[in-house]
PDB file of N, CA and C in Angstrom:
ATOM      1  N   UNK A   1     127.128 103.139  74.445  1.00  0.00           N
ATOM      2  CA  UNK A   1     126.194 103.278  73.354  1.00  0.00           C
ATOM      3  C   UNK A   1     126.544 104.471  72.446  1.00  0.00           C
ATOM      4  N   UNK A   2     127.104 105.680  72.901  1.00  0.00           N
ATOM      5  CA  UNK A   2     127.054 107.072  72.232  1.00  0.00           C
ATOM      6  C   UNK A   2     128.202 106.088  71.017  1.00  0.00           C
ATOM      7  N   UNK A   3     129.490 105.802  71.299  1.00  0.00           N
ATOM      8  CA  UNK A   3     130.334 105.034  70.710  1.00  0.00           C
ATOM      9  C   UNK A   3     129.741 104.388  69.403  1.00  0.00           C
ATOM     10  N   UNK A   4     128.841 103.695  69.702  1.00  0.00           N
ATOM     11  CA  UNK A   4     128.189 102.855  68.761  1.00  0.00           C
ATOM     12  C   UNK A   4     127.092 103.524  67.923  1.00  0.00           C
ATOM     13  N   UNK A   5     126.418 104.515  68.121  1.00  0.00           N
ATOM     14  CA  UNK A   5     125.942 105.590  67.435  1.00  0.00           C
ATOM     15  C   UNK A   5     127.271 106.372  66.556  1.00  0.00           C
ATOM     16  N   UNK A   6     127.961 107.081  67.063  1.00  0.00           N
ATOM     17  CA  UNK A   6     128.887 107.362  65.995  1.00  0.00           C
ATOM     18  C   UNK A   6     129.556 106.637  65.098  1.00  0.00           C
ATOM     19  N   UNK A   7     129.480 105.077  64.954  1.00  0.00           N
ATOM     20  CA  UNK A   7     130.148 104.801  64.473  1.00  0.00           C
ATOM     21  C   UNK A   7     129.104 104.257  62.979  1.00  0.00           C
ATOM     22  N   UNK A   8     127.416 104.124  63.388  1.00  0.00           N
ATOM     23  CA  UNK A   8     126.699 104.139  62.388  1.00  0.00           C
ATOM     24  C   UNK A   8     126.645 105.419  61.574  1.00  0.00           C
ATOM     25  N   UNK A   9     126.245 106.528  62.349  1.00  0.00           N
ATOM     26  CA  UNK A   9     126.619 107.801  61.323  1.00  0.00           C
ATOM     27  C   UNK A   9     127.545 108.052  60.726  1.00  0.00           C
ATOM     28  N   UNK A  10     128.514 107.426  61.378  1.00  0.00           N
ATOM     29  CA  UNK A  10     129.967 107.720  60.298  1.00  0.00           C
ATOM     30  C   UNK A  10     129.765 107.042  59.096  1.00  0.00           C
ATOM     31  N   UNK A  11     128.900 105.994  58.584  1.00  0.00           N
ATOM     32  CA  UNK A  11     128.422 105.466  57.809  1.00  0.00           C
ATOM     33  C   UNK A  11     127.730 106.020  56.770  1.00  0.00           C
ATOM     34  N   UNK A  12     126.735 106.862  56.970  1.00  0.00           N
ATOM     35  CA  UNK A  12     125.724 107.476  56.517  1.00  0.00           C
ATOM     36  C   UNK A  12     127.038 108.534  55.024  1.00  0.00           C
ATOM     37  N   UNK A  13     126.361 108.180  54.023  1.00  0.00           N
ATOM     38  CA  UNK A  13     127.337 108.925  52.543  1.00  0.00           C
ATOM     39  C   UNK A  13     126.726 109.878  52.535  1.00  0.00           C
ATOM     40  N   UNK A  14     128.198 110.834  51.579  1.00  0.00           N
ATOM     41  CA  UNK A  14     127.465 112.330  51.596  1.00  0.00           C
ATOM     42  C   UNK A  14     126.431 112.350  50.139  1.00  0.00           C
ATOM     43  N   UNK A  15     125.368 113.196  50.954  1.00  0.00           N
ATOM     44  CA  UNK A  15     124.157 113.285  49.827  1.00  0.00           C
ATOM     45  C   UNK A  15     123.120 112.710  50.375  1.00  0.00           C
ATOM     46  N   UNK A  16     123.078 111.576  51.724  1.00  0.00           N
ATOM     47  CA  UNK A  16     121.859 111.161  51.862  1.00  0.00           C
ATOM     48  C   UNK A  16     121.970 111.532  53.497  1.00  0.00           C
ATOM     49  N   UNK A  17     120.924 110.741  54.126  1.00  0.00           N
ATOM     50  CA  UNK A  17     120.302 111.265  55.335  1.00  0.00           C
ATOM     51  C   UNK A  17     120.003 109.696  55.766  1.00  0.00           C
ATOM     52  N   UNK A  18     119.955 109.891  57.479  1.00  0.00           N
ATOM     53  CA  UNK A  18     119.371 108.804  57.915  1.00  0.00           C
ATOM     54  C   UNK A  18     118.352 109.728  59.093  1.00  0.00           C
ATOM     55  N   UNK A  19     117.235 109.199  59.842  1.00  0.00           N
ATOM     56  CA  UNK A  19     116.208 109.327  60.701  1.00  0.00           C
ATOM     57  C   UNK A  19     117.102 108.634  61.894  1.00  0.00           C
ATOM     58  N   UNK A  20     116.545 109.465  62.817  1.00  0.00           N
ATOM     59  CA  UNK A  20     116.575 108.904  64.060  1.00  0.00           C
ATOM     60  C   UNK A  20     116.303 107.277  64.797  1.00  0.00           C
ATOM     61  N   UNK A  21     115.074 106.883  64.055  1.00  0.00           N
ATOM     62  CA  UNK A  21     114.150 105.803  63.830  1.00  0.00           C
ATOM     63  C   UNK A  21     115.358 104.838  63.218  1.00  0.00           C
ATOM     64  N   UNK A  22     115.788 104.758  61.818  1.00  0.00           N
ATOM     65  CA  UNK A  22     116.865 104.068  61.083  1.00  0.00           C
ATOM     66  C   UNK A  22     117.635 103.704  62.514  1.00  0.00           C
ATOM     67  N   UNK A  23     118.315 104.981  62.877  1.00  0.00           N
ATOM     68  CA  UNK A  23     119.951 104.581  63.638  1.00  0.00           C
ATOM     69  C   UNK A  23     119.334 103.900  65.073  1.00  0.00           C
ATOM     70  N   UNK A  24     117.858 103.593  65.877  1.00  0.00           N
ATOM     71  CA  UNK A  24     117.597 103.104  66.787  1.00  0.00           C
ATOM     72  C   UNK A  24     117.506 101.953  66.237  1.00  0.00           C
ATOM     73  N   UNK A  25     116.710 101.903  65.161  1.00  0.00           N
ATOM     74  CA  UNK A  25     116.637  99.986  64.683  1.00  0.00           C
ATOM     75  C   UNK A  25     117.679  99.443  64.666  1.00  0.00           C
ATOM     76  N   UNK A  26     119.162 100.217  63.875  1.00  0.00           N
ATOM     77  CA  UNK A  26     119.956  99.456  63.409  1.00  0.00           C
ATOM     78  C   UNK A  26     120.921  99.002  64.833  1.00  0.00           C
ATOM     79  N   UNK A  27     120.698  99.978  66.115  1.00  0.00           N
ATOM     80  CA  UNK A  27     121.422  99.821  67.408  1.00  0.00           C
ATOM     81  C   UNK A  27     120.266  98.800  68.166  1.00  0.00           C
ATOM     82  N   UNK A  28     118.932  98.323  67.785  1.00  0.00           N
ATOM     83  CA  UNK A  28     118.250  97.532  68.286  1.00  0.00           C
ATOM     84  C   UNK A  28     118.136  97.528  69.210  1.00  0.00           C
ATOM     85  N   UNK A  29     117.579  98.861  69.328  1.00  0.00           N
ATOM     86  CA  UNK A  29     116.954  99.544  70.821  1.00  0.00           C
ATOM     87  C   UNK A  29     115.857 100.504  70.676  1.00  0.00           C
ATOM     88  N   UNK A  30     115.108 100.800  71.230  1.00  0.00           N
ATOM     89  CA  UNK A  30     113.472 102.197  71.002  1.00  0.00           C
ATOM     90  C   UNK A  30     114.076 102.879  71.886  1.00  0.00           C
ATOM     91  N   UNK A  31     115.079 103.147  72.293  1.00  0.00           N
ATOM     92  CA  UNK A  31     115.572 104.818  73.172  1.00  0.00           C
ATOM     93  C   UNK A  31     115.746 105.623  71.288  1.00  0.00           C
ATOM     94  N   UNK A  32     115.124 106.292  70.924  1.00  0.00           N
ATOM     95  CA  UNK A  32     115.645 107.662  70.371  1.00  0.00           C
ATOM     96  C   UNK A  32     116.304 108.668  70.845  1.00  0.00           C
ATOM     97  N   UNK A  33     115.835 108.711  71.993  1.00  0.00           N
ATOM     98  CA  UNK A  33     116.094 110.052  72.432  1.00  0.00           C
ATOM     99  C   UNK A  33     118.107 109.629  73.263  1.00  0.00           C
ATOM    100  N   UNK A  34     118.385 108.476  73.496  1.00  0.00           N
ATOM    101  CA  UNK A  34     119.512 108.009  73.854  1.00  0.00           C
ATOM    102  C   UNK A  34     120.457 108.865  72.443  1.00  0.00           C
ATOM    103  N   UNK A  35     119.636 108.412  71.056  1.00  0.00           N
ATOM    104  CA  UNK A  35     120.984 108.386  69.649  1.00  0.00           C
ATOM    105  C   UNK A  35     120.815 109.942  69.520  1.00  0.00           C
ATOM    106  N   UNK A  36     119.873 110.679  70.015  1.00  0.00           N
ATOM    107  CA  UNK A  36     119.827 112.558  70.403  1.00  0.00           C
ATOM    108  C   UNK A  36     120.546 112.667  71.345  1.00  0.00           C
ATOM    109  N   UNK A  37     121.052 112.165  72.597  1.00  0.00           N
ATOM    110  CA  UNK A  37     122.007 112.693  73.690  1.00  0.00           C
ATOM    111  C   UNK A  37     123.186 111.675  73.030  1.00  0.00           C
ATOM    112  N   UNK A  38     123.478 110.994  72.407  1.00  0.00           N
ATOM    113  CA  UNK A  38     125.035 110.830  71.987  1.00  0.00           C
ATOM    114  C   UNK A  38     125.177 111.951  70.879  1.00  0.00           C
ATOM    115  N   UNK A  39     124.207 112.445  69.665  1.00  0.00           N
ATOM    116  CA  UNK A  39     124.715 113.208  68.762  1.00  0.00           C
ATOM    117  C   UNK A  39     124.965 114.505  69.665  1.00  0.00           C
ATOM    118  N   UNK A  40     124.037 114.878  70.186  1.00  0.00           N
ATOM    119  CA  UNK A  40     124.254 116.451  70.833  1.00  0.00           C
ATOM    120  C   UNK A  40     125.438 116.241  71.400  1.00  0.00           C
ATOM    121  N   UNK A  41     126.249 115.110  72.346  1.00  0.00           N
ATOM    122  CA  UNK A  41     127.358 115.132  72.810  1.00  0.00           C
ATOM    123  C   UNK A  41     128.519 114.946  72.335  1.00  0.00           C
ATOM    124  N   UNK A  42     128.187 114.889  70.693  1.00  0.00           N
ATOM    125  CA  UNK A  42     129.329 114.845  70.467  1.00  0.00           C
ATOM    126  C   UNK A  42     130.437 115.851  70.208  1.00  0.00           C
ATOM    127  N   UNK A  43     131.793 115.534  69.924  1.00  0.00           N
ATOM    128  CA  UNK A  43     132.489 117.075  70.031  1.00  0.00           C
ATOM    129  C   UNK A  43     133.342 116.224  69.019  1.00  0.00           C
ATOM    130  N   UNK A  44     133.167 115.635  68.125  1.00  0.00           N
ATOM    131  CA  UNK A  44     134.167 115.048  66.859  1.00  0.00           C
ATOM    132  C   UNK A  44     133.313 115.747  65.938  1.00  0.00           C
ATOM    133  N   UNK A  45     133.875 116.406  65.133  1.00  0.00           N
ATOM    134  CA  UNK A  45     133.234 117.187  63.746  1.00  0.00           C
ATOM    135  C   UNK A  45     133.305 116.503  62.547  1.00  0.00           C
ATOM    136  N   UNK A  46     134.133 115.209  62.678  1.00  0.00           N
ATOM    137  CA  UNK A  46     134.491 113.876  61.760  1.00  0.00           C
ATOM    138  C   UNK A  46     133.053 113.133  61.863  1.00  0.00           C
ATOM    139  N   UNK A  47     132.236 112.962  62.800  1.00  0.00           N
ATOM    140  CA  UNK A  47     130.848 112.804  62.733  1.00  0.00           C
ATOM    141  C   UNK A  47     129.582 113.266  62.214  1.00  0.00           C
ATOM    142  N   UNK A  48     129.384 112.910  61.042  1.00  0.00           N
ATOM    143  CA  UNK A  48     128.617 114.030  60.132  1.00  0.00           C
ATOM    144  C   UNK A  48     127.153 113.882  61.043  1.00  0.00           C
ATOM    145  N   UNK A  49     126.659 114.404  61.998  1.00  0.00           N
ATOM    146  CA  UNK A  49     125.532 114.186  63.222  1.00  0.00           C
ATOM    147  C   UNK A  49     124.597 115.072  61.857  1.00  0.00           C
ATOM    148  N   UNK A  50     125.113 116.015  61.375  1.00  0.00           N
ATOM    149  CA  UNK A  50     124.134 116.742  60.054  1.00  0.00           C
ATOM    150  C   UNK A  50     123.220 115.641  59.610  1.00  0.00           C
ATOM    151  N   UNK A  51     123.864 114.779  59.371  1.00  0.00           N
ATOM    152  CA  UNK A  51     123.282 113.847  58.335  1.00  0.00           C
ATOM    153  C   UNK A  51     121.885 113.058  59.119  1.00  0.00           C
ATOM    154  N   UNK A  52     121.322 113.526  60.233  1.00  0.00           N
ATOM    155  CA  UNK A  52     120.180 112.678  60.817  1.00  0.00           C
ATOM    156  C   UNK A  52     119.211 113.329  61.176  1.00  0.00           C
ATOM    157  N   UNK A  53     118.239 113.468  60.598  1.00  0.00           N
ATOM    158  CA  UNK A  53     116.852 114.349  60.982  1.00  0.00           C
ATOM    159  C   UNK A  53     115.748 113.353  61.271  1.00  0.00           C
ATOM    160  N   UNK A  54     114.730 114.172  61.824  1.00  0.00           N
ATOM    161  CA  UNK A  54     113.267 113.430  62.093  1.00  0.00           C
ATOM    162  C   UNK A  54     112.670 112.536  60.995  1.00  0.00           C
ATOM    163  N   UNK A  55     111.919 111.778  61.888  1.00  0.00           N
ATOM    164  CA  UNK A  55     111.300 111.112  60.867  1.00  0.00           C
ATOM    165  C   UNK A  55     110.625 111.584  59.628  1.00  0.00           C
ATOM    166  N   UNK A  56     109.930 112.643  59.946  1.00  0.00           N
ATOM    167  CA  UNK A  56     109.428 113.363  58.958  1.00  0.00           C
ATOM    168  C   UNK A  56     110.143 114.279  58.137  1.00  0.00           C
ATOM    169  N   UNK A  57     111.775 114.179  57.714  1.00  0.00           N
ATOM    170  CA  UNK A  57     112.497 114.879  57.179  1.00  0.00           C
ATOM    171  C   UNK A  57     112.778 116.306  57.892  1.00  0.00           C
ATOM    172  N   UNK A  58     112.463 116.659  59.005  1.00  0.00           N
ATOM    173  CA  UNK A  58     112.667 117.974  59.761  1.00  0.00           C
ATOM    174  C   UNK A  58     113.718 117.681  60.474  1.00  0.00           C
ATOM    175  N   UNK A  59     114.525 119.088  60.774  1.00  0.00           N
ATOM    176  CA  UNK A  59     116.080 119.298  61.043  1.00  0.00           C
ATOM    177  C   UNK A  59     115.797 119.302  62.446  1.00  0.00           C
ATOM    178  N   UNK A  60     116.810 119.103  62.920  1.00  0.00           N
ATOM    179  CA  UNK A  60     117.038 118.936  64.673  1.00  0.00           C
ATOM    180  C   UNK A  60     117.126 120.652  64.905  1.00  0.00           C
ATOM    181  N   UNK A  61     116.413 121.563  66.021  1.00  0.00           N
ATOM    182  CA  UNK A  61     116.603 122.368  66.044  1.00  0.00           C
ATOM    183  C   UNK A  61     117.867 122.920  67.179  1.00  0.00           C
ATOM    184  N   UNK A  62     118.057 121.803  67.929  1.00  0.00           N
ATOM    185  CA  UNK A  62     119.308 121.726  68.758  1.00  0.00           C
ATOM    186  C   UNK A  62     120.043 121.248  68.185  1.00  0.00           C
ATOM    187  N   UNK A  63     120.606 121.202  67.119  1.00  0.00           N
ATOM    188  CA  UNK A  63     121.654 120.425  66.031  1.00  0.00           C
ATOM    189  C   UNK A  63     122.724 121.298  66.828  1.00  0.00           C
ATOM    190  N   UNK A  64     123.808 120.203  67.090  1.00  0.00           N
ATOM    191  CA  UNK A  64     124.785 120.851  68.065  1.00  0.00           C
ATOM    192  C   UNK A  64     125.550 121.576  67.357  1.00  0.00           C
ATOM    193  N   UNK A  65     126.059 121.796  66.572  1.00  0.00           N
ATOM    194  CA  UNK A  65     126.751 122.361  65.830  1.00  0.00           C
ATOM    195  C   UNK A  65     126.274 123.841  64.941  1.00  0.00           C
ATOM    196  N   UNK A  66     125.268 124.374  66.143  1.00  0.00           N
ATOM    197  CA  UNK A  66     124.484 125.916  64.854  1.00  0.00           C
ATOM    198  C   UNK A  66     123.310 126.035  64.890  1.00  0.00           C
ATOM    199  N   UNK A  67     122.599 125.185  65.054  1.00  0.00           N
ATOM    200  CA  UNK A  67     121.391 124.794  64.867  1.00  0.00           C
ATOM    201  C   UNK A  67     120.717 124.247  63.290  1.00  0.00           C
ATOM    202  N   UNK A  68     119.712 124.614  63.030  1.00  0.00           N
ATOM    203  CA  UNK A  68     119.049 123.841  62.167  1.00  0.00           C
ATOM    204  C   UNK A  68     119.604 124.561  60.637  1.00  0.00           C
ATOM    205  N   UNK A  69     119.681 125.944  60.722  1.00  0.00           N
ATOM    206  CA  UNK A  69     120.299 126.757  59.666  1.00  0.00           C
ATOM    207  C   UNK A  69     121.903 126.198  58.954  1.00  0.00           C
ATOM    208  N   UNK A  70     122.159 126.036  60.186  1.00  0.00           N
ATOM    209  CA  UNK A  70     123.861 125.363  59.795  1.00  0.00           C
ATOM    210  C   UNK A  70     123.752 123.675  59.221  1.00  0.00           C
ATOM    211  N   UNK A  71     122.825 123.052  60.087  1.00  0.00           N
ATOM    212  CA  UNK A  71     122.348 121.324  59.442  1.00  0.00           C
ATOM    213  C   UNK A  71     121.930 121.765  57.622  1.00  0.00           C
ATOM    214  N   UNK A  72     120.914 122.599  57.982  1.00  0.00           N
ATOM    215  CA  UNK A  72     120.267 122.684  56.531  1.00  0.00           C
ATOM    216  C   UNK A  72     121.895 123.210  55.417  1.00  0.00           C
ATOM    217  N   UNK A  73     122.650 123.908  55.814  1.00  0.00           N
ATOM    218  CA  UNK A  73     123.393 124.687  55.061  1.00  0.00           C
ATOM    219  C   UNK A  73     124.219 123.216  54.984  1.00  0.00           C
ATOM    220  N   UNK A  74     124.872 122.592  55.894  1.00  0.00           N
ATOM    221  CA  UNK A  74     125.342 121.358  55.625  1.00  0.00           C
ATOM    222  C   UNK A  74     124.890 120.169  54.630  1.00  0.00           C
ATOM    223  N   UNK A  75     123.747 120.476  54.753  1.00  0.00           N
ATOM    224  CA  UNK A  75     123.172 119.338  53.634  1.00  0.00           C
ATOM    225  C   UNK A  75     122.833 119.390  53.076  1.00  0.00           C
ATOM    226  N   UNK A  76     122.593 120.771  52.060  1.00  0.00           N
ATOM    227  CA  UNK A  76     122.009 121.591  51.144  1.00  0.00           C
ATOM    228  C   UNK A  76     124.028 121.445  50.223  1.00  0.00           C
ATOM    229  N   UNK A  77     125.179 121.607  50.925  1.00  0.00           N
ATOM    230  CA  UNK A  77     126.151 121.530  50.367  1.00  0.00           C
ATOM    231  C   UNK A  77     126.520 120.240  49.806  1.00  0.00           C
ATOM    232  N   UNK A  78     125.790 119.170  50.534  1.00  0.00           N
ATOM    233  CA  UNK A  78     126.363 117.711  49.816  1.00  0.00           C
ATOM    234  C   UNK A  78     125.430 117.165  49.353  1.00  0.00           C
ATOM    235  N   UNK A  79     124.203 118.048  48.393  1.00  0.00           N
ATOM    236  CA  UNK A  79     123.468 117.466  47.487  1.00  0.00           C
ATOM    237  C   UNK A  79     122.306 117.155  47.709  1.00  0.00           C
ATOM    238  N   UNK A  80     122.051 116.906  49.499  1.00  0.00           N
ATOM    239  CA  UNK A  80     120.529 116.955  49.690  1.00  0.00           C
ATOM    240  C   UNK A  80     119.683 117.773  49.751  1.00  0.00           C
ATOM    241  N   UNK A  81     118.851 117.413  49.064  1.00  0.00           N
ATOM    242  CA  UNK A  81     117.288 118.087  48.341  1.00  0.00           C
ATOM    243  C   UNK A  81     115.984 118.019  49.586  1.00  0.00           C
ATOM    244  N   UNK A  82     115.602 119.314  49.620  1.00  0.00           N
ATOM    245  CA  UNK A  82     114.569 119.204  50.058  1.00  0.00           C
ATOM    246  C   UNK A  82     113.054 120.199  49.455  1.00  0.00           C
ATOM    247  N   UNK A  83     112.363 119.296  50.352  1.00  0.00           N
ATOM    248  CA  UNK A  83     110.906 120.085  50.111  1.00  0.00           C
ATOM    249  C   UNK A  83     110.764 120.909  50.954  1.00  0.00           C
ATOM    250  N   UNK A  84     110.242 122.418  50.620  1.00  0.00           N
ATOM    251  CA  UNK A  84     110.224 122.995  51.576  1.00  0.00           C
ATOM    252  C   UNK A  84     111.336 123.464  52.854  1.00  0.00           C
ATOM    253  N   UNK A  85     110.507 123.021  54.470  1.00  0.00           N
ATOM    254  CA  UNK A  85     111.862 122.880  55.164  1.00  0.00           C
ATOM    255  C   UNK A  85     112.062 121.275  55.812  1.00  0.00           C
ATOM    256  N   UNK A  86     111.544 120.701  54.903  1.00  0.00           N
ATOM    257  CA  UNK A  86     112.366 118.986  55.410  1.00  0.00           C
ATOM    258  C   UNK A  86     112.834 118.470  54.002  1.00  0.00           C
ATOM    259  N   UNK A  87     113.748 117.982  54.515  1.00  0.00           N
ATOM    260  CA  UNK A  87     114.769 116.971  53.552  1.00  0.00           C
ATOM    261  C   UNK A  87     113.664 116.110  52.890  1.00  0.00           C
ATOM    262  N   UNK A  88     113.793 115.731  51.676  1.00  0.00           N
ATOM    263  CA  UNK A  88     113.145 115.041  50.975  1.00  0.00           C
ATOM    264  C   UNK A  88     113.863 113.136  50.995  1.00  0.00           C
ATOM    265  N   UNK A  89     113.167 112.630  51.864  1.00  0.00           N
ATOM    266  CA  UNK A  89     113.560 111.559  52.244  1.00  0.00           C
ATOM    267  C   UNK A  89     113.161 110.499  51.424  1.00  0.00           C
ATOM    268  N   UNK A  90     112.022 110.843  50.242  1.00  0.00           N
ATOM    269  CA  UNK A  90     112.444 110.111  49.002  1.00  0.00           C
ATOM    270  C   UNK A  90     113.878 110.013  48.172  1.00  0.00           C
ATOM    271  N   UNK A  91     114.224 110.895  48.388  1.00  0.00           N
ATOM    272  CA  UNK A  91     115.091 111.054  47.530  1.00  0.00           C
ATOM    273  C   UNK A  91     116.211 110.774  48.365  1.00  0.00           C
ATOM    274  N   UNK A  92     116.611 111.230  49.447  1.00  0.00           N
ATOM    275  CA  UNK A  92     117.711 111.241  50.270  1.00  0.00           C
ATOM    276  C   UNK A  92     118.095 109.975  51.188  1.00  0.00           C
ATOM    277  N   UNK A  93     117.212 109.255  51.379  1.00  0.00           N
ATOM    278  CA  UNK A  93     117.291 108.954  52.725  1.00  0.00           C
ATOM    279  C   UNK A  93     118.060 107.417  52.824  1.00  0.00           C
ATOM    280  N   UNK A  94     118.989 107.433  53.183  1.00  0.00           N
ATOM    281  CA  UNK A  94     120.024 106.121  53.324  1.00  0.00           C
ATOM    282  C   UNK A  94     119.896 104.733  53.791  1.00  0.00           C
ATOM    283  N   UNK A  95     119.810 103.993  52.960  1.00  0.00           N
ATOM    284  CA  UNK A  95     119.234 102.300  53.062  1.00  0.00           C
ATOM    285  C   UNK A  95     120.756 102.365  52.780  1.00  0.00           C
ATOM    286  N   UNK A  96     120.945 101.141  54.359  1.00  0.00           N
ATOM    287  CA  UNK A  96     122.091 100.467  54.392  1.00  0.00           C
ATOM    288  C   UNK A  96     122.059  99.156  54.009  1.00  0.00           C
TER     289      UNK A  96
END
């Protein structure tokens, strides 16, 4: 499964965002917390894992890579906008 999670985020373009919620529907499964233990495990940096926050536009605070400061700094560099401290998922948020 982790396999098949990376290979939807690798999907995800720079500038937008997908939810947790998105990448379980599109793997057609209700484990969330499964597509959180493949991102945290991952160790490919070719996997933009940045690109997936809560439903409610809030950053993963175990974002493996830094935490939430480094996600936000990541996606603040490729154009996504937010309110406050969640991503503005009007604006951002990736329909495949």
């Amino acid at each position: 499964m982790f396999a098949e999670v990376y290979q939807i985020v690798q999907r995800i373009p720079i500038g937008k965002v997908a939810t947790y919620g998105q990448i379980v529907r599109i793997l057609g499964t209700r484990d969330s917390r499964r597509v959180g233990h493949a991102l945290h495990a991952n160790k490919d940096r070719k996997v933009p894992c940045h690109r997936v926050v809560f439903a409610d536009g809030s950053l993963a605070p175990g974002y493996a890579f830094g935490g939430a400061k480094i996600q936000r700094l990541k996606l603040e560099s490729e154009g996504v906008k937010f309110k406050g401290n969640k991503v503005n998922l009007e604006r951002c948020r990736w329909s495949r």
